[in-house]
Protein backbone atom coordinates (compact mmCIF):
# COMPACT_ATOMS: atom_id res chain seq x y z
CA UNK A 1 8.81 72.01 259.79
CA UNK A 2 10.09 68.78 259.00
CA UNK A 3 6.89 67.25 257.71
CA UNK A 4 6.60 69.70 255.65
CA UNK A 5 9.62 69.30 254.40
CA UNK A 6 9.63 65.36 253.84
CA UNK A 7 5.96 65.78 252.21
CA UNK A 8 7.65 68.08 249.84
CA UNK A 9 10.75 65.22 248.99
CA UNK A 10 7.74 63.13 248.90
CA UNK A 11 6.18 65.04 246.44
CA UNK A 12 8.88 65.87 244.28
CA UNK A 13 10.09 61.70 244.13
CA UNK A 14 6.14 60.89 243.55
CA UNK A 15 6.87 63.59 240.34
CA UNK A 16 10.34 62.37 239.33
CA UNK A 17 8.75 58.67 238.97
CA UNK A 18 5.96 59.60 237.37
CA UNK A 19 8.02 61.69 235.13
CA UNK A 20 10.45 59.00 234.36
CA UNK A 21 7.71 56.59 233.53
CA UNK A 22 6.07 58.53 231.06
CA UNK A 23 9.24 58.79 229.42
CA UNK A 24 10.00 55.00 229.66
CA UNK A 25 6.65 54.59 228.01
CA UNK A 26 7.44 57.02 225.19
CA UNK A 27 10.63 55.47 224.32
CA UNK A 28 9.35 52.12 224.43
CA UNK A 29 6.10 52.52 222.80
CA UNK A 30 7.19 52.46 219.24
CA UNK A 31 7.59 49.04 217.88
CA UNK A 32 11.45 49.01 216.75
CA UNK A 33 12.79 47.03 213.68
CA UNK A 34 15.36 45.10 214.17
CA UNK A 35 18.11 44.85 210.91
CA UNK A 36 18.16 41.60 209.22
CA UNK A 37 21.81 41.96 208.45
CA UNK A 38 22.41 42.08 212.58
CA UNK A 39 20.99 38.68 212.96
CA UNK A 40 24.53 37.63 211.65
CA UNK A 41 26.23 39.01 214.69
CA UNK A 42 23.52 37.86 216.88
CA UNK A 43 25.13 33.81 215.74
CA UNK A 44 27.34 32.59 218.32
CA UNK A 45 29.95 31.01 215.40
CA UNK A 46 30.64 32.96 211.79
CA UNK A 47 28.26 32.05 208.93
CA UNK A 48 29.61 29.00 207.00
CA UNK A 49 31.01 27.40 210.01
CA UNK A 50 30.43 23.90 210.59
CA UNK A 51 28.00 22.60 213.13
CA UNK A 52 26.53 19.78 214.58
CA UNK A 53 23.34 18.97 216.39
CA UNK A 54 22.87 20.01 219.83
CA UNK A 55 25.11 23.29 219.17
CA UNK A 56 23.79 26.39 220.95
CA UNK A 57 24.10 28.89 218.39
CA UNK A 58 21.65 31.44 218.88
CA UNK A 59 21.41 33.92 221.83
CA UNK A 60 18.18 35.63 221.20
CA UNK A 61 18.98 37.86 224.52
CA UNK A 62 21.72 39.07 222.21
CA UNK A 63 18.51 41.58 220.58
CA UNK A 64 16.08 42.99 223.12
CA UNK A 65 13.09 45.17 222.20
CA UNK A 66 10.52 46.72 224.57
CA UNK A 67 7.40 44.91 225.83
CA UNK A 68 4.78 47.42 224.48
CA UNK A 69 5.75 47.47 220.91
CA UNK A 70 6.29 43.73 220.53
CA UNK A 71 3.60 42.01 222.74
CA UNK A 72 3.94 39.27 220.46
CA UNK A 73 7.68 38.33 221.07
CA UNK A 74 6.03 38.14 224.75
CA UNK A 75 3.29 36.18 223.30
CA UNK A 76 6.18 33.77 221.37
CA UNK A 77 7.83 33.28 225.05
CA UNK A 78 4.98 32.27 226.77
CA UNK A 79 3.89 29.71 224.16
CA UNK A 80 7.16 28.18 224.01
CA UNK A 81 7.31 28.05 228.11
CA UNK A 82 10.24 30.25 227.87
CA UNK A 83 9.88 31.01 231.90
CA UNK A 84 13.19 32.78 232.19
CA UNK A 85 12.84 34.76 228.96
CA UNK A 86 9.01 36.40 230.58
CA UNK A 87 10.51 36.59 234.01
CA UNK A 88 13.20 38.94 232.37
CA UNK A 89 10.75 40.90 230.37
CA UNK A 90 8.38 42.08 233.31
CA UNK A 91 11.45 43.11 235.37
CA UNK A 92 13.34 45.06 232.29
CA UNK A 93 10.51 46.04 230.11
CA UNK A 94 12.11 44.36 227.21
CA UNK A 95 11.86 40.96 225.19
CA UNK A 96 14.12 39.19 223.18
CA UNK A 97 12.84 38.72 219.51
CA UNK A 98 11.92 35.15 219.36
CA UNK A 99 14.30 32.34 217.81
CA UNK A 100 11.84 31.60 215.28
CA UNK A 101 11.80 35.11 213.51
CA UNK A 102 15.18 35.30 212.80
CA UNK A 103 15.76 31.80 211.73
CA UNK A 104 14.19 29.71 209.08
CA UNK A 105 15.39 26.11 209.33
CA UNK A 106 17.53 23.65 211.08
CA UNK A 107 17.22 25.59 214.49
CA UNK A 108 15.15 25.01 217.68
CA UNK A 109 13.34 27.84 219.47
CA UNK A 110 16.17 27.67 222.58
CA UNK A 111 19.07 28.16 219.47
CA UNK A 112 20.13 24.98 219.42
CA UNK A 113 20.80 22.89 216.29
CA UNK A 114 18.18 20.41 215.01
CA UNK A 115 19.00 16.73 215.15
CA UNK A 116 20.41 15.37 212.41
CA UNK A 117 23.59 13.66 211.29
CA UNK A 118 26.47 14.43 210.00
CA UNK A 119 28.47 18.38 209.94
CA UNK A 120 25.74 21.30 209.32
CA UNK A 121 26.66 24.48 208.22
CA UNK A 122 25.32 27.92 209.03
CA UNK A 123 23.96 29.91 206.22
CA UNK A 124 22.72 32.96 205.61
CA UNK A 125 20.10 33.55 203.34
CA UNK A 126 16.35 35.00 202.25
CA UNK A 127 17.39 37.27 205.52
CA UNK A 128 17.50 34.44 207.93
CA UNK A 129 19.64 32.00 209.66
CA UNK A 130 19.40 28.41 209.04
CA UNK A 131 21.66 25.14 209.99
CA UNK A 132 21.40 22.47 206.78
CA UNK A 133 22.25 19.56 207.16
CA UNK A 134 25.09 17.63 205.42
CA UNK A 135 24.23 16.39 201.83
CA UNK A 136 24.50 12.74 200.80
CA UNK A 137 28.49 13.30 199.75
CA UNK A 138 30.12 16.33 201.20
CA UNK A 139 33.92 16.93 199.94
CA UNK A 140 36.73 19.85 200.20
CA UNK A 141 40.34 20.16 199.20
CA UNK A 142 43.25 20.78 201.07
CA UNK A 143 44.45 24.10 201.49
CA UNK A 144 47.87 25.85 202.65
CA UNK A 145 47.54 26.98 206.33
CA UNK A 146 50.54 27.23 208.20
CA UNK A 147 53.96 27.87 207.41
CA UNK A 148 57.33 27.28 208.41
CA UNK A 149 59.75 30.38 207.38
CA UNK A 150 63.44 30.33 207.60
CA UNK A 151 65.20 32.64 209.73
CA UNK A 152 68.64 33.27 210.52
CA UNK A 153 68.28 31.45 213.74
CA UNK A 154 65.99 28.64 212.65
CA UNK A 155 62.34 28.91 211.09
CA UNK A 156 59.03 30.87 212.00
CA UNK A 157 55.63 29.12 212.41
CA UNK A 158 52.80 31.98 210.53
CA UNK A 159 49.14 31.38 210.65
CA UNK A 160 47.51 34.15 208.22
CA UNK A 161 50.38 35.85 208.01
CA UNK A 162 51.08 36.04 211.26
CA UNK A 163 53.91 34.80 212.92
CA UNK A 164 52.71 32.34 216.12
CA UNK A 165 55.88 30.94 217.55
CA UNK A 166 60.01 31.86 216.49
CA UNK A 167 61.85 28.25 216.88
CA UNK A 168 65.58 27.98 217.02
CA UNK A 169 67.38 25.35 214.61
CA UNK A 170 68.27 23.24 217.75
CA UNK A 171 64.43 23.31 219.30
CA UNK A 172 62.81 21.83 215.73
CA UNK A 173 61.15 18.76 216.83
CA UNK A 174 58.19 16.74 217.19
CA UNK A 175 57.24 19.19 220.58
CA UNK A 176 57.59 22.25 218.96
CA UNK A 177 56.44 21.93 215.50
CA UNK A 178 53.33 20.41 213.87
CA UNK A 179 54.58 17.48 212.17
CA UNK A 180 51.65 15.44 210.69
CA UNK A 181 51.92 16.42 207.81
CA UNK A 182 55.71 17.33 207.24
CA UNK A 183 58.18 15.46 209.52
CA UNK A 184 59.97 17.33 211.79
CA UNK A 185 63.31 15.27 210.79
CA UNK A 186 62.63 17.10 207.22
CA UNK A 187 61.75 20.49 208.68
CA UNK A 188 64.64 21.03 210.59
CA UNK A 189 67.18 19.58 207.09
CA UNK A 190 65.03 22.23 205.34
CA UNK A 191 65.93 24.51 207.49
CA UNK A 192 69.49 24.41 208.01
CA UNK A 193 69.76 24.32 204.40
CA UNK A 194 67.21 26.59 202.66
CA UNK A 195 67.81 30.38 202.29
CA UNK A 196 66.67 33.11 204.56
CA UNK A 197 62.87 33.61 203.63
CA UNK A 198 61.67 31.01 202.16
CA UNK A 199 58.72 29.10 203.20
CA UNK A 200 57.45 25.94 203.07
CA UNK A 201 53.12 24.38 203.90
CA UNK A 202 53.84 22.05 206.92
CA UNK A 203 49.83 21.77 207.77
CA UNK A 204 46.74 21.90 205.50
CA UNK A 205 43.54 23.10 206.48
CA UNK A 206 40.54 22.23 203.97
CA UNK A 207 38.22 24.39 202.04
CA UNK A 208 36.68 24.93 199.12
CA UNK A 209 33.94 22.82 200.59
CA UNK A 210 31.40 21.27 198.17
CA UNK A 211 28.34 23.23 200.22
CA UNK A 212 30.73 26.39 200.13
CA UNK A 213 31.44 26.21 204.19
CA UNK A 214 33.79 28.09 205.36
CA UNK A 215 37.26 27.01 205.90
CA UNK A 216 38.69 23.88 208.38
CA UNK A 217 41.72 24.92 209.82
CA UNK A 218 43.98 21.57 210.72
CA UNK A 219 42.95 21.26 214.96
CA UNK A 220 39.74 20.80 213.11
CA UNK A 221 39.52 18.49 211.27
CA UNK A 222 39.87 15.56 213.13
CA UNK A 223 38.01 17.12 215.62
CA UNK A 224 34.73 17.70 213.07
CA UNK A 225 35.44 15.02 210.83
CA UNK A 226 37.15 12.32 212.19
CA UNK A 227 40.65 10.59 212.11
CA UNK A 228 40.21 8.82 208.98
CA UNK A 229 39.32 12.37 207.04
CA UNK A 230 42.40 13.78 209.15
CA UNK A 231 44.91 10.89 207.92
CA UNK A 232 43.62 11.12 204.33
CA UNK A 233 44.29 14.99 204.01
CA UNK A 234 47.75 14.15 205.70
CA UNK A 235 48.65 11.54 203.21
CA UNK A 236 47.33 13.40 199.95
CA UNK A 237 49.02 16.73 197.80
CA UNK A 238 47.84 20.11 198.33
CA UNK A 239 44.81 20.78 196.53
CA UNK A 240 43.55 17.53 196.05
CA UNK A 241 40.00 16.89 196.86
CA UNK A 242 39.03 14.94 200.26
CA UNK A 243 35.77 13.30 200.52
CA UNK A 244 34.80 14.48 204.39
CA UNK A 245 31.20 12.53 204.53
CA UNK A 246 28.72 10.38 203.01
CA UNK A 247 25.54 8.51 204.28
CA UNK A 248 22.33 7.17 202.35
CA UNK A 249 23.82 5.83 199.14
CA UNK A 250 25.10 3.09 197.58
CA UNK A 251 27.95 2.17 195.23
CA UNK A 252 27.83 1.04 191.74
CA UNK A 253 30.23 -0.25 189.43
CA UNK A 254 31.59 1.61 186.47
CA UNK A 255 34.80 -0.28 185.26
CA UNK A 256 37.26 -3.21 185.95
CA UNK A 257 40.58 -3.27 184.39
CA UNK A 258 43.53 -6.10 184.90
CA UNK A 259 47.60 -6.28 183.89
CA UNK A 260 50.02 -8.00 184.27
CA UNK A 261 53.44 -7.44 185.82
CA UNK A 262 55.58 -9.52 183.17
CA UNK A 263 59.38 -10.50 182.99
CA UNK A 264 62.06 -7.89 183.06
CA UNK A 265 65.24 -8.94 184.46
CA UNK A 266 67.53 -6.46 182.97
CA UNK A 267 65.43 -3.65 185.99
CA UNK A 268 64.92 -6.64 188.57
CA UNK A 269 61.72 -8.18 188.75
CA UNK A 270 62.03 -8.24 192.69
CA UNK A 271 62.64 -4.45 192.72
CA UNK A 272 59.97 -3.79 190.07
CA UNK A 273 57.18 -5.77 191.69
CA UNK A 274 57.96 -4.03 194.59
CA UNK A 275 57.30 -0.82 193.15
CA UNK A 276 54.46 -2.04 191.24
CA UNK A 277 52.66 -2.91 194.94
CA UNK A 278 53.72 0.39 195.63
CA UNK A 279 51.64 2.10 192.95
CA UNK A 280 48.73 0.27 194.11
CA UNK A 281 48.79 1.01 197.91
CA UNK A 282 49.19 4.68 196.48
CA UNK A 283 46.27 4.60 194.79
CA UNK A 284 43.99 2.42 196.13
CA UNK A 285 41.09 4.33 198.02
CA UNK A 286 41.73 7.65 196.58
CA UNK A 287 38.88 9.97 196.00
CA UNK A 288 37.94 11.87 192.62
CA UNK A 289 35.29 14.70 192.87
CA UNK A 290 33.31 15.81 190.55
CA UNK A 291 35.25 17.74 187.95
CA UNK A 292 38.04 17.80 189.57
CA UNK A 293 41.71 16.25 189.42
CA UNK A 294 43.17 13.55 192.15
CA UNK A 295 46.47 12.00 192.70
CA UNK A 296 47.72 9.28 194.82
CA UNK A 297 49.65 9.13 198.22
CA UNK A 298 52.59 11.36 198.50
CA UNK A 299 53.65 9.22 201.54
CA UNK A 300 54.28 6.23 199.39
CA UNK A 301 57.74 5.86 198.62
CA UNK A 302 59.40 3.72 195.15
CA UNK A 303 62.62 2.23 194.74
CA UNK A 304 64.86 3.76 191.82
CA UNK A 305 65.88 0.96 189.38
CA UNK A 306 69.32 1.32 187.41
CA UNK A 307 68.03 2.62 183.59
CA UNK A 308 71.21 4.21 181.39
CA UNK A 309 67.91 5.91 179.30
CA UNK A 310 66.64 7.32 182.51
CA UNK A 311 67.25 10.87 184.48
CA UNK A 312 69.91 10.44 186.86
CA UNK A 313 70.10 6.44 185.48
CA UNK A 314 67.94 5.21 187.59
CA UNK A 315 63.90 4.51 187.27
CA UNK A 316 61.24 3.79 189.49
CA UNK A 317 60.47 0.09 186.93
CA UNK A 318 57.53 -1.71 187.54
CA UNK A 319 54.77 0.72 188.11
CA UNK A 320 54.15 0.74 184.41
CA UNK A 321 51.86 -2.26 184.82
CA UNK A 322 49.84 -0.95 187.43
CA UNK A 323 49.24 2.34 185.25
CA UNK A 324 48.13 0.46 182.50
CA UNK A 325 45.47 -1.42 184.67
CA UNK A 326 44.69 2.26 185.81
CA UNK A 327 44.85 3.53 182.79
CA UNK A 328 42.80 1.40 181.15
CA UNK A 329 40.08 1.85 183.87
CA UNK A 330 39.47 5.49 184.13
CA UNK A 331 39.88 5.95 180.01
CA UNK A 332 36.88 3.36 179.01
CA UNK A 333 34.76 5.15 182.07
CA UNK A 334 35.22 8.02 179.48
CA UNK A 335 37.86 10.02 181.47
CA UNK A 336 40.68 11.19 179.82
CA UNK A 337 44.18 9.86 179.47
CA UNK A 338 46.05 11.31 183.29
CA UNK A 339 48.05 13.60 182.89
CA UNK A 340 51.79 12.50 183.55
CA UNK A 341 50.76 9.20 181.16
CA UNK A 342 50.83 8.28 178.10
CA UNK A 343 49.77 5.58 175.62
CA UNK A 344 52.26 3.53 174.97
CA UNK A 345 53.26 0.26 177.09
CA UNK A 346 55.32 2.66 179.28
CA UNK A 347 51.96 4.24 180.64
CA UNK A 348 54.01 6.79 182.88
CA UNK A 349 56.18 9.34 181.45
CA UNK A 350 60.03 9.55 182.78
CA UNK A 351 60.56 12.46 185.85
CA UNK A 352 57.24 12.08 186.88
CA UNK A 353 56.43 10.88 190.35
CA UNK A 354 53.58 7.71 190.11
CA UNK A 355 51.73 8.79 192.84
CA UNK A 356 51.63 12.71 192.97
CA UNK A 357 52.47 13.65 189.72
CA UNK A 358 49.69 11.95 187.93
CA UNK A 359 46.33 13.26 187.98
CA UNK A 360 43.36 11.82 186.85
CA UNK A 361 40.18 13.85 186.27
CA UNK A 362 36.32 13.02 186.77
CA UNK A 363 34.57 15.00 183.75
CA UNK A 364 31.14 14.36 185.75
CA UNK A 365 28.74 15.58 187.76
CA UNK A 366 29.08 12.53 190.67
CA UNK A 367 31.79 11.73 192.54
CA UNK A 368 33.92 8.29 191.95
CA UNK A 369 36.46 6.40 194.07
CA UNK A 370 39.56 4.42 192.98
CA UNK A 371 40.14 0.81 194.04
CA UNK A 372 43.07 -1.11 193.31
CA UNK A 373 44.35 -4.68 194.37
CA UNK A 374 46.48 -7.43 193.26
CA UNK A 375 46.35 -11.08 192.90
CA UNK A 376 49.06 -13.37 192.25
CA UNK A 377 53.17 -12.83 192.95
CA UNK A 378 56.22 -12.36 190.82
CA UNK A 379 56.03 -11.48 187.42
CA UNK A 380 52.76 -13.27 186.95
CA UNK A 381 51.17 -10.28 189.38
CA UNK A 382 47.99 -9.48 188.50
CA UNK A 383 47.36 -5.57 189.19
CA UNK A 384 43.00 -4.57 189.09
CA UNK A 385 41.43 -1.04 189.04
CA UNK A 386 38.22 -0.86 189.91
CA UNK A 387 35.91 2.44 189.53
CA UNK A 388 33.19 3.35 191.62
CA UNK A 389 30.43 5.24 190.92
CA UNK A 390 29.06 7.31 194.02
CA UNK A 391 25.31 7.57 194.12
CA UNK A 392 22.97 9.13 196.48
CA UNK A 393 19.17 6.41 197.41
C-alpha cells in the first residue's frame, strides 16, 4: 500500500513541476520592454549630479528580464565576460539589460564612469543616460542654503525648510554652528539682538551651474571641487558667479589700466593708501562670467576716514584711485560703467561698499578674470587692472 501511495506523490510532484514549468515558460516567453523613463531610477545618484571617473553609477541588476525573450542581453554578458551576471541568469531565468542599452556615453559596461578629468555630470537625454565630461570653463553662483532663525531661546539651523538642529543663545559657537561663511561671534550678536523670526544665509551652496547640474550643497563643495573653489564662494556675495574648473586653455590679454594714489592730507594719506590696498586685495582674482555681474570680497574690510560731506562723517578715502584704474579697465574692454560708480574723479559713489556693492558686468559670451596689483608706496602708489580674456585651445 505504501508504494502505491508514494508512486502516486511521485506522480502528482512529477505533474506539479511540469505544470509550474510550463507556466514559467509562458510568463517568460514574451520579450518585455523595459520604460526608458525607469532607467532614471535605475542611476545610483539623481540626474544632474556631479560625478567623477571611477563612480559606480549604474546597477544594471536593478532591471531584470527573462532569458527567453532577451537572449541577446545573455549574448551582451557573455561578450563582455560578465561571469557573475550569466551565472545569475541560468540559476534565475532572468538577465539584466545590458549597461550599454540604457546608456549612451561616458559610461563603461560594469556602470562605472569613463576616465576623464575634471566633475562629470549625469544627464538624461535622447532616452539614455550619459556622464559628460566637464567643459573647458565650468562656473556656478552661490546660492542660499542654510539658515539660522531666531527663536525665543536662541536660533534654528533649517536646511529646505526644515529645521536640523534648535541651538540655545549660550551653545552658539564654532562647535555647533557652521561658521565659514558667517562667524559664529556675529551669529550669536545677531541673535541676541534680532527679532523673533527672522533669518539670516550662514552657508551657500552653488547652483545655477553653467552645464545646468544640479545643485552643490556646502559639505560639497570642497569635497567635489576643492578648497580653493570652497574659500572663494566663502569670501564672495550671494549670487555672484564662482568659476569651479578650467583645463585646456590659455589666457589672453584684453586691457591694462594704471592710477595713481595722489596727495590728500586733509583724509590722511596713510589711512587712504591703506584703503586703497584694500580695494585691490578685494578685487584682485575675482571672476566675471559670461553675462553676468561680479563683485569683490565681502571679507575685506576699509577704514572710515573723517569727511563732514559724507554719511555718518566719515568715508572709506582712498579707494577712489583704485576704481579709476578699474574703471578705466573694464569700460575700454567695452563693459559698461559698474554700477555703484560713476564718472567723475570720485569713481565710487558715497554709501556704497567698494567691494560688494559694485558690480561689474561681462556683456560677452567668454568668461574674464580681474587682476589687480600695485607698484610703488605713499601717495605716488601706482594701482593696475588687468583683464583677462578666458579662452578655450
Amino acid at each position: 500500500m505504501s508504494s502505491v501511495i508514494h508512486r502516486s506523490s511521485l506522480k502528482i510532484i512529477i505533474a506539479l513541476i511540469i505544470i509550474v514549468s510550463f507556466l514559467h515558460i509562458i510568463a517568460f516567453y514574451t520579450p518585455m520592454e523595459y520604460e526608458p523613463d525607469y532607467l532614471v531610477e535605475m542611476a545610483a545618484v539623481p540626474v544632474g549630479s556631479t560625478v567623477f571617473s571611477g563612480d559606480h553609477i549604474i546597477d544594471s541588476n536593478a532591471m531584470k528580464y527573462p532569458i527567453l525573450g532577451n537572449l541577446n542581453f545573455l549574448q551582451s554578458s557573455i561578450l563582455n565576460l560578465d561571469v557573475l551576471g550569466v551565472i545569475s541568469a541560468i540559476f534565475t531565468g532572468t538577465v539584466s539589460v545590458p549597461v550599454s542599452h540604457i546608456s549612451q556615453t561616458g559610461i563603461l559596461a560594469n556602470g562605472q564612469v569613463t576616465s576623464f578629468d575634471g566633475p562629470g555630470v549625469l544627464v538624461y537625454k535622447n532616452n539614455k543616460l550619459s556622464v559628460l565630461a566637464p567643459e573647458n570653463f565650468l562656473w556656478a553662483k552661490s546660492v542660499p542654503y542654510t539658515y539660522a532663525v531666531k527663536t525665543e531661546k536662541g536660533i534654528d539651523i533649517v536646511q529646505n525648510n526644515k529645521t536640523i538642529k534648535a541651538i540655545e543663545f549660550d551653545q552658539i559657537k564654532n562647535e555647533t554652528v557652521p561658521h565659514d561663511f558667517v562667524s559664529a561671534d556675529y551669529i550669536y550678536k545677531w541673535a541676541k539682538n534680532g527679532k523673533i523670526g527672522k533669518q539670516m544665509v550662514i552657508e551657500y551652496g552653488l547652483s545655477n551651474f553653467s552645464d545646468n547640474r544640479s545643485l552643490v550643497s556646502p559639505e560639497k563643495i570642497k569635497e567635489y571641487f576643492g578648497e580653493e573653489v570652497y574659500k572663494y564662494t566663502c569670501s564672495y556675495p550671494l549670487n555672484r558667479p564662482v568659476l569651479i574648473y578650467s583645463h585646456d586653455y590659455k589666457e589672453e590679454n584684453l586691457t591694462t589700466a594704471m592710477s595713481v594714489l595722489g596727495s590728500y592730507p586733509q583724509y590722511g594719506n596713510a589711512g587712504r593708501e591703506s584703503n586703497a590696498r584694500q580695494f585691490v586685495k578685494a578685487w584682485n582674482g575675482t571672476f566675471v562670467a559670461p553675462k553676468s555681474f561680479a563683485s569683490g570680497n565681502a571679507l575685506v574690510g576699509f577704514t572710515s576716514l573723517r569727511d563732514v560731506h559724507a554719511t555718518g562723517g566719515a568715508a572709506a578715502h582712498g579707494v577712489c584711485p583704485p576704481a579709476r584704474s578699474l574703471r578705466a579697465a573694464v569700460m575700454s574692454a567695452g563693459f559698461p560703467l559698474p554700477i555703484g560708480m560713476n564718472g567723475a574723479h570720485e569713481a565710487v559713489n558715497y554709501d556704497v561698499s567698494p567691494s560688494t556693492e559694485i558690480l561689474v558686468y561681462n556683456p560677452y559670451d567668454y568668461p574674464v578674470k580681474i587682476l589687480m596689483w600695485t607698484e610703488g608706496s605713499g601717495t605716488g602708489l601706482r594701482i593696475y587692472t588687468k583683464l583677462v580674456k578666458l579662452v578655450e585651445n
